[in-house]
Protein backbone atom coordinates (compact mmCIF):
# COMPACT_ATOMS: atom_id res chain seq x y z
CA UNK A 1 -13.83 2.80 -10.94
CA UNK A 2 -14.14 6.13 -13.13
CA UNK A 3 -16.78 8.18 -11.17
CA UNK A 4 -14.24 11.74 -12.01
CA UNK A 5 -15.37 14.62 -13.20
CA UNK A 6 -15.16 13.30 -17.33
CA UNK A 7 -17.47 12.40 -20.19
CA UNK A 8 -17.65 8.80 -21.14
CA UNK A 9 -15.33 9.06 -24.35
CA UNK A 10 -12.69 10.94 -22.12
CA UNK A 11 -13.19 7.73 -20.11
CA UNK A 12 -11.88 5.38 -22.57
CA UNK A 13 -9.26 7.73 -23.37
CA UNK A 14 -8.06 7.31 -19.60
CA UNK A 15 -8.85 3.81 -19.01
CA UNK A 16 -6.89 3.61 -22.24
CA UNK A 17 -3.67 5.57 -20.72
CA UNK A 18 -3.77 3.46 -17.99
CA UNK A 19 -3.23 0.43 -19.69
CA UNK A 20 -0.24 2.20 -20.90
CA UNK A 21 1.32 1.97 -17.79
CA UNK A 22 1.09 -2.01 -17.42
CA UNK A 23 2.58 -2.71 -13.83
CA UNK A 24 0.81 0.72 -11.80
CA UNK A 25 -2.79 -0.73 -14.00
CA UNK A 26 -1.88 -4.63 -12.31
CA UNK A 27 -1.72 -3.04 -9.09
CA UNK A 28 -4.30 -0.65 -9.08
CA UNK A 29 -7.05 -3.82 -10.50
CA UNK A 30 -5.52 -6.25 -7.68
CA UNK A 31 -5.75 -3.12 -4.43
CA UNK A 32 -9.24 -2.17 -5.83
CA UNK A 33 -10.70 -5.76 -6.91
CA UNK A 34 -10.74 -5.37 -10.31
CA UNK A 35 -8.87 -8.23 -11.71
CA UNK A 36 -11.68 -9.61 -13.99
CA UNK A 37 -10.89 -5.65 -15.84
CA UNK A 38 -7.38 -6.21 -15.74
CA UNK A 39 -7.83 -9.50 -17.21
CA UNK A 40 -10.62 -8.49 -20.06
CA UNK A 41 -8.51 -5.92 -22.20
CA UNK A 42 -10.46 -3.29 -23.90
CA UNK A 43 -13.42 -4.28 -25.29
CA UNK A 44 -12.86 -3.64 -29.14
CA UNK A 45 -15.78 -4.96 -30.32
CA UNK A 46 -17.93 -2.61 -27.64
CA UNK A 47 -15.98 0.12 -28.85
CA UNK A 48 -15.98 -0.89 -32.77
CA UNK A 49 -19.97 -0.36 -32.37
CA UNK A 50 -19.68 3.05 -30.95
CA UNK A 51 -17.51 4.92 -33.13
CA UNK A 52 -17.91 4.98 -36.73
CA UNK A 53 -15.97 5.40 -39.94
CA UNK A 54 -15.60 9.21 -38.99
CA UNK A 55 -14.35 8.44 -35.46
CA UNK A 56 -17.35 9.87 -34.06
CA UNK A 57 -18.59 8.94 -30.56
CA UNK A 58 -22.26 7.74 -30.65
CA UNK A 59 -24.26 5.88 -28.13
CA UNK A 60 -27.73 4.82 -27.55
CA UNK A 61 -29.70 7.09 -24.98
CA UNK A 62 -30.41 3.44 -23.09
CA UNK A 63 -26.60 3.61 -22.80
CA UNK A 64 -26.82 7.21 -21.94
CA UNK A 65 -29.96 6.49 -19.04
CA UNK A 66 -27.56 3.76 -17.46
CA UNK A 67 -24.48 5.52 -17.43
CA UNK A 68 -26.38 8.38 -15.51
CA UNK A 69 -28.08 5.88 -13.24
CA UNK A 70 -24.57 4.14 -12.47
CA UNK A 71 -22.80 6.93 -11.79
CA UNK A 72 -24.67 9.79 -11.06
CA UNK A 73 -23.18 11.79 -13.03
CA UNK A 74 -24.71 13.63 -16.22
CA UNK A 75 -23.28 12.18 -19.44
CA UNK A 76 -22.46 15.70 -20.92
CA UNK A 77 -19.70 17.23 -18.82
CA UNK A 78 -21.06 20.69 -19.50
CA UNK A 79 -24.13 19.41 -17.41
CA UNK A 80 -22.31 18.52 -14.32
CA UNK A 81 -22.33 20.70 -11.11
CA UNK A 82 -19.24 23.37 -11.18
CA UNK A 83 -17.94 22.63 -7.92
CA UNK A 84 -16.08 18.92 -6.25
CA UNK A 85 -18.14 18.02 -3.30
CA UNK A 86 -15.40 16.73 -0.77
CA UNK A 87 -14.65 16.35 2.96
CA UNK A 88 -11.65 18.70 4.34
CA UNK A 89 -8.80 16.21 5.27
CA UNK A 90 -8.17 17.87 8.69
CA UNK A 91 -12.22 18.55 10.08
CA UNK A 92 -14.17 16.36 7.93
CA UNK A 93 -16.78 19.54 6.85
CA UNK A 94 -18.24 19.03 3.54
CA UNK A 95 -16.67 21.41 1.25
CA UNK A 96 -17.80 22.15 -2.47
CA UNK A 97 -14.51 23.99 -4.28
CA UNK A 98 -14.38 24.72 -7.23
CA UNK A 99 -13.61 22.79 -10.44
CA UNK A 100 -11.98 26.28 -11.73
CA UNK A 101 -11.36 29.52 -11.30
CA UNK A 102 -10.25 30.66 -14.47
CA UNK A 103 -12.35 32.72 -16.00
CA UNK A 104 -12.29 35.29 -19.03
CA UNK A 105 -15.39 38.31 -19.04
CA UNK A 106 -16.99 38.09 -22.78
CA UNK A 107 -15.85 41.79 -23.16
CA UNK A 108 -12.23 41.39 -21.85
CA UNK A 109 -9.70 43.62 -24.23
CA UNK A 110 -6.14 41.49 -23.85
CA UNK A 111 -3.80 44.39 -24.43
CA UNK A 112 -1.63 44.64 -21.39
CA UNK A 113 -3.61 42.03 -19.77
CA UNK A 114 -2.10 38.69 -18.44
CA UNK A 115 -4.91 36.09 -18.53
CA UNK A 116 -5.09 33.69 -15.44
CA UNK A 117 -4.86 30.31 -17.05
CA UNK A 118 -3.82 28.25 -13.96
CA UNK A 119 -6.28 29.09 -11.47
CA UNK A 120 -6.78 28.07 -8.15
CA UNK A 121 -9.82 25.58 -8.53
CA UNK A 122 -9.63 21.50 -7.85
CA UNK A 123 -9.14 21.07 -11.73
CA UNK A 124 -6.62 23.65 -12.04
CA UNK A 125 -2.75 23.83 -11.82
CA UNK A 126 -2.74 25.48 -8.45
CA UNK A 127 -5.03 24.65 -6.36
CA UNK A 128 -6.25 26.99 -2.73
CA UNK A 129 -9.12 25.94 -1.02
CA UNK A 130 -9.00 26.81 2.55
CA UNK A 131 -11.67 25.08 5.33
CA UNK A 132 -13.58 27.84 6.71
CA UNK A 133 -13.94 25.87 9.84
CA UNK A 134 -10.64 24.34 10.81
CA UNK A 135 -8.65 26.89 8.31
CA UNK A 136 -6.61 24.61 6.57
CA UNK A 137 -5.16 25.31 3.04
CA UNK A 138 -6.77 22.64 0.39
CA UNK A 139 -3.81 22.04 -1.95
CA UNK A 140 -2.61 19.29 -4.25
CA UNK A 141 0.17 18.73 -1.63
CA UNK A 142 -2.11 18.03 1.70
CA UNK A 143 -4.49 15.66 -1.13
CA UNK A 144 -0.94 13.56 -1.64
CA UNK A 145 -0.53 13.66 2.10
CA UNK A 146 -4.35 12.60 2.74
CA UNK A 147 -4.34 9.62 0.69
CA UNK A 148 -1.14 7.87 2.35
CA UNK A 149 -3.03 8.73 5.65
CA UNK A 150 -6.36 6.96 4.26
CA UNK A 151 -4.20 4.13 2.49
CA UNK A 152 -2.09 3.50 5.84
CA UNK A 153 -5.40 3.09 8.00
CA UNK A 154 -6.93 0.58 5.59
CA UNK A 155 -3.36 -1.41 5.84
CA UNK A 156 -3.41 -0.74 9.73
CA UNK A 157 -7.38 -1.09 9.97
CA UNK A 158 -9.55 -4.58 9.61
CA UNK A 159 -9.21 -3.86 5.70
CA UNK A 160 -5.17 -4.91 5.92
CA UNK A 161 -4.92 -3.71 2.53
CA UNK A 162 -1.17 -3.36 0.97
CA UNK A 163 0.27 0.29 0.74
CA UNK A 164 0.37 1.18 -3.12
CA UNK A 165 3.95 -0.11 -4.13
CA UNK A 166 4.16 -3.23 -1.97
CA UNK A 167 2.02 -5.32 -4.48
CA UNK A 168 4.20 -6.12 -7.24
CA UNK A 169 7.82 -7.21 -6.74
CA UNK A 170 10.34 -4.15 -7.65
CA UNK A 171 12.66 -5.94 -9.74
CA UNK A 172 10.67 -8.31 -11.78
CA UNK A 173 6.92 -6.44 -11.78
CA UNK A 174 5.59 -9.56 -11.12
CA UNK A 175 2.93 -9.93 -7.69
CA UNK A 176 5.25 -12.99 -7.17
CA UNK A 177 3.87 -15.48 -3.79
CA UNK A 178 5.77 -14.89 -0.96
CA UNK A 179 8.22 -18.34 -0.49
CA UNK A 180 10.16 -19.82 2.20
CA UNK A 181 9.25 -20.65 5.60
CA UNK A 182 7.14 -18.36 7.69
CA UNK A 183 10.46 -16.65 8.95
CA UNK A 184 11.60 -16.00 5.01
CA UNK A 185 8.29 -14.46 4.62
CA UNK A 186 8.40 -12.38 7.66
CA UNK A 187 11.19 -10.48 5.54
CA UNK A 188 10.69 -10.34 2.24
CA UNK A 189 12.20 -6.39 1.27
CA UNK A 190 8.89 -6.19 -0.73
CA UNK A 191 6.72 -6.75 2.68
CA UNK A 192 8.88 -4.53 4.22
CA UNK A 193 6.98 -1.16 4.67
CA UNK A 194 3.79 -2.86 5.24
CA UNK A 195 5.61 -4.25 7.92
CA UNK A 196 6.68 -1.27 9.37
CA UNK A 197 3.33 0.83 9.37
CA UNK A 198 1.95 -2.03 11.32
CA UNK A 199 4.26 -2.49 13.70
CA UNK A 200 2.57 -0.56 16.36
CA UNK A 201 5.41 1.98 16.97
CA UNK A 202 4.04 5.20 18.47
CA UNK A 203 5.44 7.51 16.15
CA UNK A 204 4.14 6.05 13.50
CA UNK A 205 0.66 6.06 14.46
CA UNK A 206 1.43 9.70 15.75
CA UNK A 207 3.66 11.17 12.94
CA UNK A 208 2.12 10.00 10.51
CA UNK A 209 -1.37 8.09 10.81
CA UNK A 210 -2.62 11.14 12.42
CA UNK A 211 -0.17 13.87 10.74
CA UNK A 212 -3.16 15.63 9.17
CA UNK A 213 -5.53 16.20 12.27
CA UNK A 214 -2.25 16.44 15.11
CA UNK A 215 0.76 17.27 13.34
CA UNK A 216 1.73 20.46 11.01
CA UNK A 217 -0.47 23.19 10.25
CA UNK A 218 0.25 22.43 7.10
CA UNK A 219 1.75 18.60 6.16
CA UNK A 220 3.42 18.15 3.24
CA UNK A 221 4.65 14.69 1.81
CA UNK A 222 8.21 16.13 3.05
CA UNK A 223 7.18 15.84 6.52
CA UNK A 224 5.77 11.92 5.73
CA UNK A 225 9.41 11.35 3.94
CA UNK A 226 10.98 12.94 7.23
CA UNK A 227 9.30 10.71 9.62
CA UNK A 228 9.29 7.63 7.66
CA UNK A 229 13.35 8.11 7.25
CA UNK A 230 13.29 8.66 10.92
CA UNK A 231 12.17 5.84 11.65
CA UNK A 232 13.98 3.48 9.50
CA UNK A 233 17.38 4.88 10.99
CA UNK A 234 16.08 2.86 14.26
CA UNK A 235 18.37 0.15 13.93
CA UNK A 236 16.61 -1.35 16.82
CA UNK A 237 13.04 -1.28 15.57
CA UNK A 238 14.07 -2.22 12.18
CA UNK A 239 15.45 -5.45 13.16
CA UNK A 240 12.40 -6.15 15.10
CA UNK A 241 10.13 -5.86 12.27
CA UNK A 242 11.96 -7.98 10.45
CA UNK A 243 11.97 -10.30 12.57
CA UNK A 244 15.75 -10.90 13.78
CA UNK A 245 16.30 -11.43 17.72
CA UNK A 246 18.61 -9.78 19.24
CA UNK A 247 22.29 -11.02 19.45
CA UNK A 248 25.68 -9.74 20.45
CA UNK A 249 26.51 -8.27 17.15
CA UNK A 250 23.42 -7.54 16.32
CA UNK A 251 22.96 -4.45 17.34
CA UNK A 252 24.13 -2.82 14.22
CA UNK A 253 21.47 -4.20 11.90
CA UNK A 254 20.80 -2.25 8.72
CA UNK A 255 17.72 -2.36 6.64
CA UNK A 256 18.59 -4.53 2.78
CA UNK A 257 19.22 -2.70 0.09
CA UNK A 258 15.92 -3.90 -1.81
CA UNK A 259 13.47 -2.96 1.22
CA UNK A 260 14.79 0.83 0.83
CA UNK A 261 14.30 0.64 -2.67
CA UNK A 262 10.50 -0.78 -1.68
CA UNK A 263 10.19 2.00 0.32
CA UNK A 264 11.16 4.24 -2.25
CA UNK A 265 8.09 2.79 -4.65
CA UNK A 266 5.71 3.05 -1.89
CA UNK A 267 6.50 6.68 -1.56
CA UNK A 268 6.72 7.30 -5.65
CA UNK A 269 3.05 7.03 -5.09
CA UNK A 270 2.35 10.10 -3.23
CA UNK A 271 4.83 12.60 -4.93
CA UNK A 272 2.59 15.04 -7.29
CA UNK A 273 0.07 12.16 -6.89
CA UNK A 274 -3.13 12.89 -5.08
CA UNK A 275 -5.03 10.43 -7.38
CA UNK A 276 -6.73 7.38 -6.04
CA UNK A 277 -4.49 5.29 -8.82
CA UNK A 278 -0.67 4.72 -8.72
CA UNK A 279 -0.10 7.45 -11.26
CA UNK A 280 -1.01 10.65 -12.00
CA UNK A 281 -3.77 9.81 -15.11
CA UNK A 282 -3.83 13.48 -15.70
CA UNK A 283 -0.77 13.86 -16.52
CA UNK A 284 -0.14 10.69 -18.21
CA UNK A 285 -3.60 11.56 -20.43
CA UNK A 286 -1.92 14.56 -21.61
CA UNK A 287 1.61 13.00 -22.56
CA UNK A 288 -0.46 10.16 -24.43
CA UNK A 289 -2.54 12.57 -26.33
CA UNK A 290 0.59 14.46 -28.02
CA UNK A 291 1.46 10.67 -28.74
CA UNK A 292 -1.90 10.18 -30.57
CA UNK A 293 -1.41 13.57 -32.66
CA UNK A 294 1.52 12.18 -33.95
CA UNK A 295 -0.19 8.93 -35.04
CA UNK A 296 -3.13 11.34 -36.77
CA UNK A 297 -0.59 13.02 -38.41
CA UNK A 298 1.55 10.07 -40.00
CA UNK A 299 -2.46 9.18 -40.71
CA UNK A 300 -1.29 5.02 -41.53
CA UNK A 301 -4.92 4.00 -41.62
CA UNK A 302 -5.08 5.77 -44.79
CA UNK A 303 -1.89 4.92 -46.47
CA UNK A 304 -2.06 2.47 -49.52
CA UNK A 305 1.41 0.89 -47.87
CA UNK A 306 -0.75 0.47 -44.55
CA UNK A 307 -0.52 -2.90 -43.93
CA UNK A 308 3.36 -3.25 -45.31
CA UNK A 309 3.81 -1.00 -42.64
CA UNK A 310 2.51 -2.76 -40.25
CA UNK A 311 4.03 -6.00 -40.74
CA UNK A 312 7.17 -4.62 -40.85
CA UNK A 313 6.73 -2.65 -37.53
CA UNK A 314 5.48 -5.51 -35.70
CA UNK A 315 8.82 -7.45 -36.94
CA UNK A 316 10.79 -4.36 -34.96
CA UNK A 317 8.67 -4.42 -32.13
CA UNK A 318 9.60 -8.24 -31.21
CA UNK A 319 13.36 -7.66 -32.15
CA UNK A 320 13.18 -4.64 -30.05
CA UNK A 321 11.72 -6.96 -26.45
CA UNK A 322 14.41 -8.90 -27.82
CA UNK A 323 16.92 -6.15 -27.34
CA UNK A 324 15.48 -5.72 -23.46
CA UNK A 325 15.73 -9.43 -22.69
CA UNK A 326 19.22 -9.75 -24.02
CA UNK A 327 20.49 -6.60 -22.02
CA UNK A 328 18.15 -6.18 -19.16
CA UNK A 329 20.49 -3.12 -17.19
CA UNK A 330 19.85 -1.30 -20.21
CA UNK A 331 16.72 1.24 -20.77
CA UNK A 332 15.46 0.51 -24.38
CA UNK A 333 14.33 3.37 -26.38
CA UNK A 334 11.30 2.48 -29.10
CA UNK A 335 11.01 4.29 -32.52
CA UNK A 336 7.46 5.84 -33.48
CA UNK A 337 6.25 2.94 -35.65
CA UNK A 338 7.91 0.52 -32.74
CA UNK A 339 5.74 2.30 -29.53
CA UNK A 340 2.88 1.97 -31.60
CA UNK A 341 3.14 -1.77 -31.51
CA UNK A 342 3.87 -1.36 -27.70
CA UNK A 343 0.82 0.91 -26.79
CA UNK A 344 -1.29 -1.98 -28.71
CA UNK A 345 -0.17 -5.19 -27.19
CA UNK A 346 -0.37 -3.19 -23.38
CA UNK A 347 -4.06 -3.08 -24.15
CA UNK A 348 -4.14 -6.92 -23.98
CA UNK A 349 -3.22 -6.99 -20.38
CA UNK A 350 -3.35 -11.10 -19.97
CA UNK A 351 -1.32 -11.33 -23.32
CA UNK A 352 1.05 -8.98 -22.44
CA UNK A 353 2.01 -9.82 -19.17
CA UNK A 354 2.69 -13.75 -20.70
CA UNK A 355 4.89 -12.36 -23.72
CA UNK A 356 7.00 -10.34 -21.60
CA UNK A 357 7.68 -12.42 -18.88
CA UNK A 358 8.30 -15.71 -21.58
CA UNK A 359 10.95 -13.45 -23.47
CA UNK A 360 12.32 -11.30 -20.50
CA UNK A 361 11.40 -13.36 -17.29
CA UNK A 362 10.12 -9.32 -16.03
CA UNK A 363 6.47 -7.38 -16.88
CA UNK A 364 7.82 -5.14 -18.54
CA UNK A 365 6.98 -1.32 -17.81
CA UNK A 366 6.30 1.50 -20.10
CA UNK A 367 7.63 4.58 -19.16
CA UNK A 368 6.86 7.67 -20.84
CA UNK A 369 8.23 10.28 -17.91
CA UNK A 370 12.19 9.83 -18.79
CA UNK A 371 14.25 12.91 -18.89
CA UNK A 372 15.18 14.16 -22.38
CA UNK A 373 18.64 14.08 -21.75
CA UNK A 374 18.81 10.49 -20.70
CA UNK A 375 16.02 9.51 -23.36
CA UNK A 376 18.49 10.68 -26.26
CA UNK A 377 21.46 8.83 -24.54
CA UNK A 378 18.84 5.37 -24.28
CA UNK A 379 17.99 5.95 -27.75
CA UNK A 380 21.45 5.84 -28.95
CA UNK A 381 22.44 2.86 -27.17
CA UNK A 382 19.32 1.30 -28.75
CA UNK A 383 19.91 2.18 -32.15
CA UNK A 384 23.51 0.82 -32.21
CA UNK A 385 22.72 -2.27 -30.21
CA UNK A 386 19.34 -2.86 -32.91
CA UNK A 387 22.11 -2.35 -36.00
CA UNK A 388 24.86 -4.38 -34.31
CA UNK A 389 22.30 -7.61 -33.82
CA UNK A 390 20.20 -7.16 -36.90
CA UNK A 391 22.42 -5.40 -39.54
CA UNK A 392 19.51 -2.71 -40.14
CA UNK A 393 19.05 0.81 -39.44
CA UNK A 394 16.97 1.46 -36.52
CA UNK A 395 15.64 4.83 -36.96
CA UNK A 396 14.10 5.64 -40.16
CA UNK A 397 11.43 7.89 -41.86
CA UNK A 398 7.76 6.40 -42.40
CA UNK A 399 6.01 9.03 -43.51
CA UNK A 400 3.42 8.12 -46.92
CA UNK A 401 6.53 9.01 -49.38
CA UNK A 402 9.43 7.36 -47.48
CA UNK A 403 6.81 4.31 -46.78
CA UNK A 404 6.08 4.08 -50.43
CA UNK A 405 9.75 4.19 -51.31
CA UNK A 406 10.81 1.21 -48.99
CA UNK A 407 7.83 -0.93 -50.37
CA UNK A 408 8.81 -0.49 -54.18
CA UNK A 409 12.39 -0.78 -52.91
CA UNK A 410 11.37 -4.37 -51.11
CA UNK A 411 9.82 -5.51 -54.53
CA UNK A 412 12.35 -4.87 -56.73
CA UNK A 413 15.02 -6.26 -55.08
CA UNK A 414 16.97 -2.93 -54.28
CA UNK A 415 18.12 -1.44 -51.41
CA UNK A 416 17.40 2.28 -49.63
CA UNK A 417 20.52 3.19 -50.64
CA UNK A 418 20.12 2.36 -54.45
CA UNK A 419 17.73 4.88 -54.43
């Protein structure tokens, strides 16, 4: 499943951020078999052996041999070939572009020069490769386009594997059975754009199936969005994949509200997404690493009040799924000490997915992409619905010295504000 261009500890750093996003890691383990992974959780004793008391990585070079063997890949990155072997989308000719192309001469004076640090290469921010046989451009945007073509033929194809999207139900997270009689079924919204990719309409197969090898010179997911809108204004085609006959009356038959919004998460997929898995890990890897500087920083595995703190965050963190059950068309907002306790329990998939349902009949997502804007009006709605329920403050300091404080505080008896 992790066969990318990383070392093994950068591995378990992504495996790791994937678990952070608890309903795209479901469905990517259920499209891609791996529901025995989803259901193990990391393995902290495996990983307990391998780093020690300085946090260093160390392995056995058995574990080295077999990690090279498995994946043919070298276990130093360094070591790795510095170009991505890969077919081009449109012709099929093997192409080998490279990882980067930034580069920096040894003897480079900076004055007055502007360094290229995005570059044009597969790993970079802006990527160019164009096919010198069919003369297509190579760019993050035809990759997003490329893997809705693959994932459509293996729904379409003997595979009849769900688009990414359709697995888990929109509302609730959950990969809920399908109930009813075989006519219910037929139209459950979260079906819906399965449905419609296999229902054998021309211009689907045309427009989009084959929009890569017949359609623009250069497709963009805009022109998949375009198409796919297209055809869900056919009233008539609509009805007849989901399965309504045709009456006087009829004939003004709109799609439900819920399958647009399942269309919508199908196609959330593919935006700035050219990534086999339903997010972009990159991305995600980078957010979650300023979230682990952070935690260095506030360095609790040191502090003598270590596991006060603890105890008393894990007390927040239940009153805070509390908060979510209790006032589900609100977006709750954690504190530091509270996502902590979040990012943990996500890495118990099995665990997880039975607490949150119990308490909030919903698997609860983790969303670390909100706006700024709307984050700070969540968070304030948070913190006055957390002090109108629990009579506390919701917000507070925890470095060391403010830690320390509310510990001798708790022990004599006194308050935060006697202090």
């Amino acid at each position: 499943m992790f066969t990318s261009r990383l070392t093994p500890s950068d591995v378990l750093m992504v495996w790791h951020t994937h678990m952070l996003n608890p309903r795209a890691y479901l469905e990517d383990s259920i499209l891609y078999g791996f529901r025995h992974l989803w259901a193990s959780g990391m393995p902290w004793e495996l990983v307990h052996r391998v780093i020690d008391t300085n946090f260093s990585y160390n392995v056995s070079d058995e574990t080295k041999a077999q990690w090279v063997a498995k994946t043919g890949r070298a276990w130093e990155n360094a070591d790795d070939p510095l170009v991505k072997d890969m077919s081009c989308p449109r012709c099929g000719t093997h192409l080998q572009v490279p990882w980067t192309t930034c580069s920096r001469p040894e003897d480079i004076k900076w004055e007055g020069v502007t360094p290229d640090l995005i570059g044009n290469g597969y790993g970079d921010g802006n990527l160019q490769y164009a096919c010198a046989n069919c003369g297509i451009m190579i760019c993050k945007e035809l990759l997003c386009v490329s893997k809705f073509v693959a994932d459509a033929r293996c729904l379409i194809g003997p595979d009849n594997r769900p688009m990414p999207g359709t697995v888990l139900d929109p509302l609730t997270g959950r990969p809920e059975p399908l109930t009813g009689n075989s006519s219910q079924k037929l139209r459950q919204p979260r079906t819906f754009p399965n449905r419609l990719l296999k229902s054998g309409c021309n211009s689907i197969r045309t427009k989009i199936v084959d929009l890569i090898t017949s359609g623009p010179a250069q497709p963009t997911m805009q022109h998949v969005r375009a198409e796919i809108e297209k055809i869900v204004a056919d009233r008539n085609l609509v009805r007849t994949v989901d399965g309504v006959a045709w009456a006087p009356g009829t004939n003004k038959y709109r799609l439900p509200p819920k399958s647009r919004v399942c269309v919508r998460k199908m196609m959330s997929r593919y935006w700035d997404n050219f990534s086999p898995f339903a997010l972009d890990l990159c991305a995600a890897v980078m957010r979650q690493g300023i979230f682990a500087e952070k935690m260095a920083k506030l360095d609790w595995l040191h502090s003598p009040t270590a596991r006060a703190t603890m105890d008393r965050l894990l007390i927040k963190y239940d009153r805070f799924i509390t908060l979510m059950a209790e006032n589900p068309k609100h977006v709750a907002v954690p504190t530091l000490d509270i996502d902590l306790a979040w990012h943990t329990s996500q890495l118990s998939p099995v665990s997880y997915y039975d607490a949150t349902v119990a308490k909030t009949s919903r698997f609860i997502d983790h969303d670390d992409k909100i706006d700024e804007d709307a984050l700070s009006t969540h968070f304030e709605w948070t913190s006055k619905a957390y002090q109108d329920k629990y009579g506390e403050v919701y917000s507070e300091c925890t470095c060391w010295y403010c830690e320390g404080l509310s510990l001798s505080a708790a022990h004599d008896g006194n308050t935060s504000e006697d202090i």
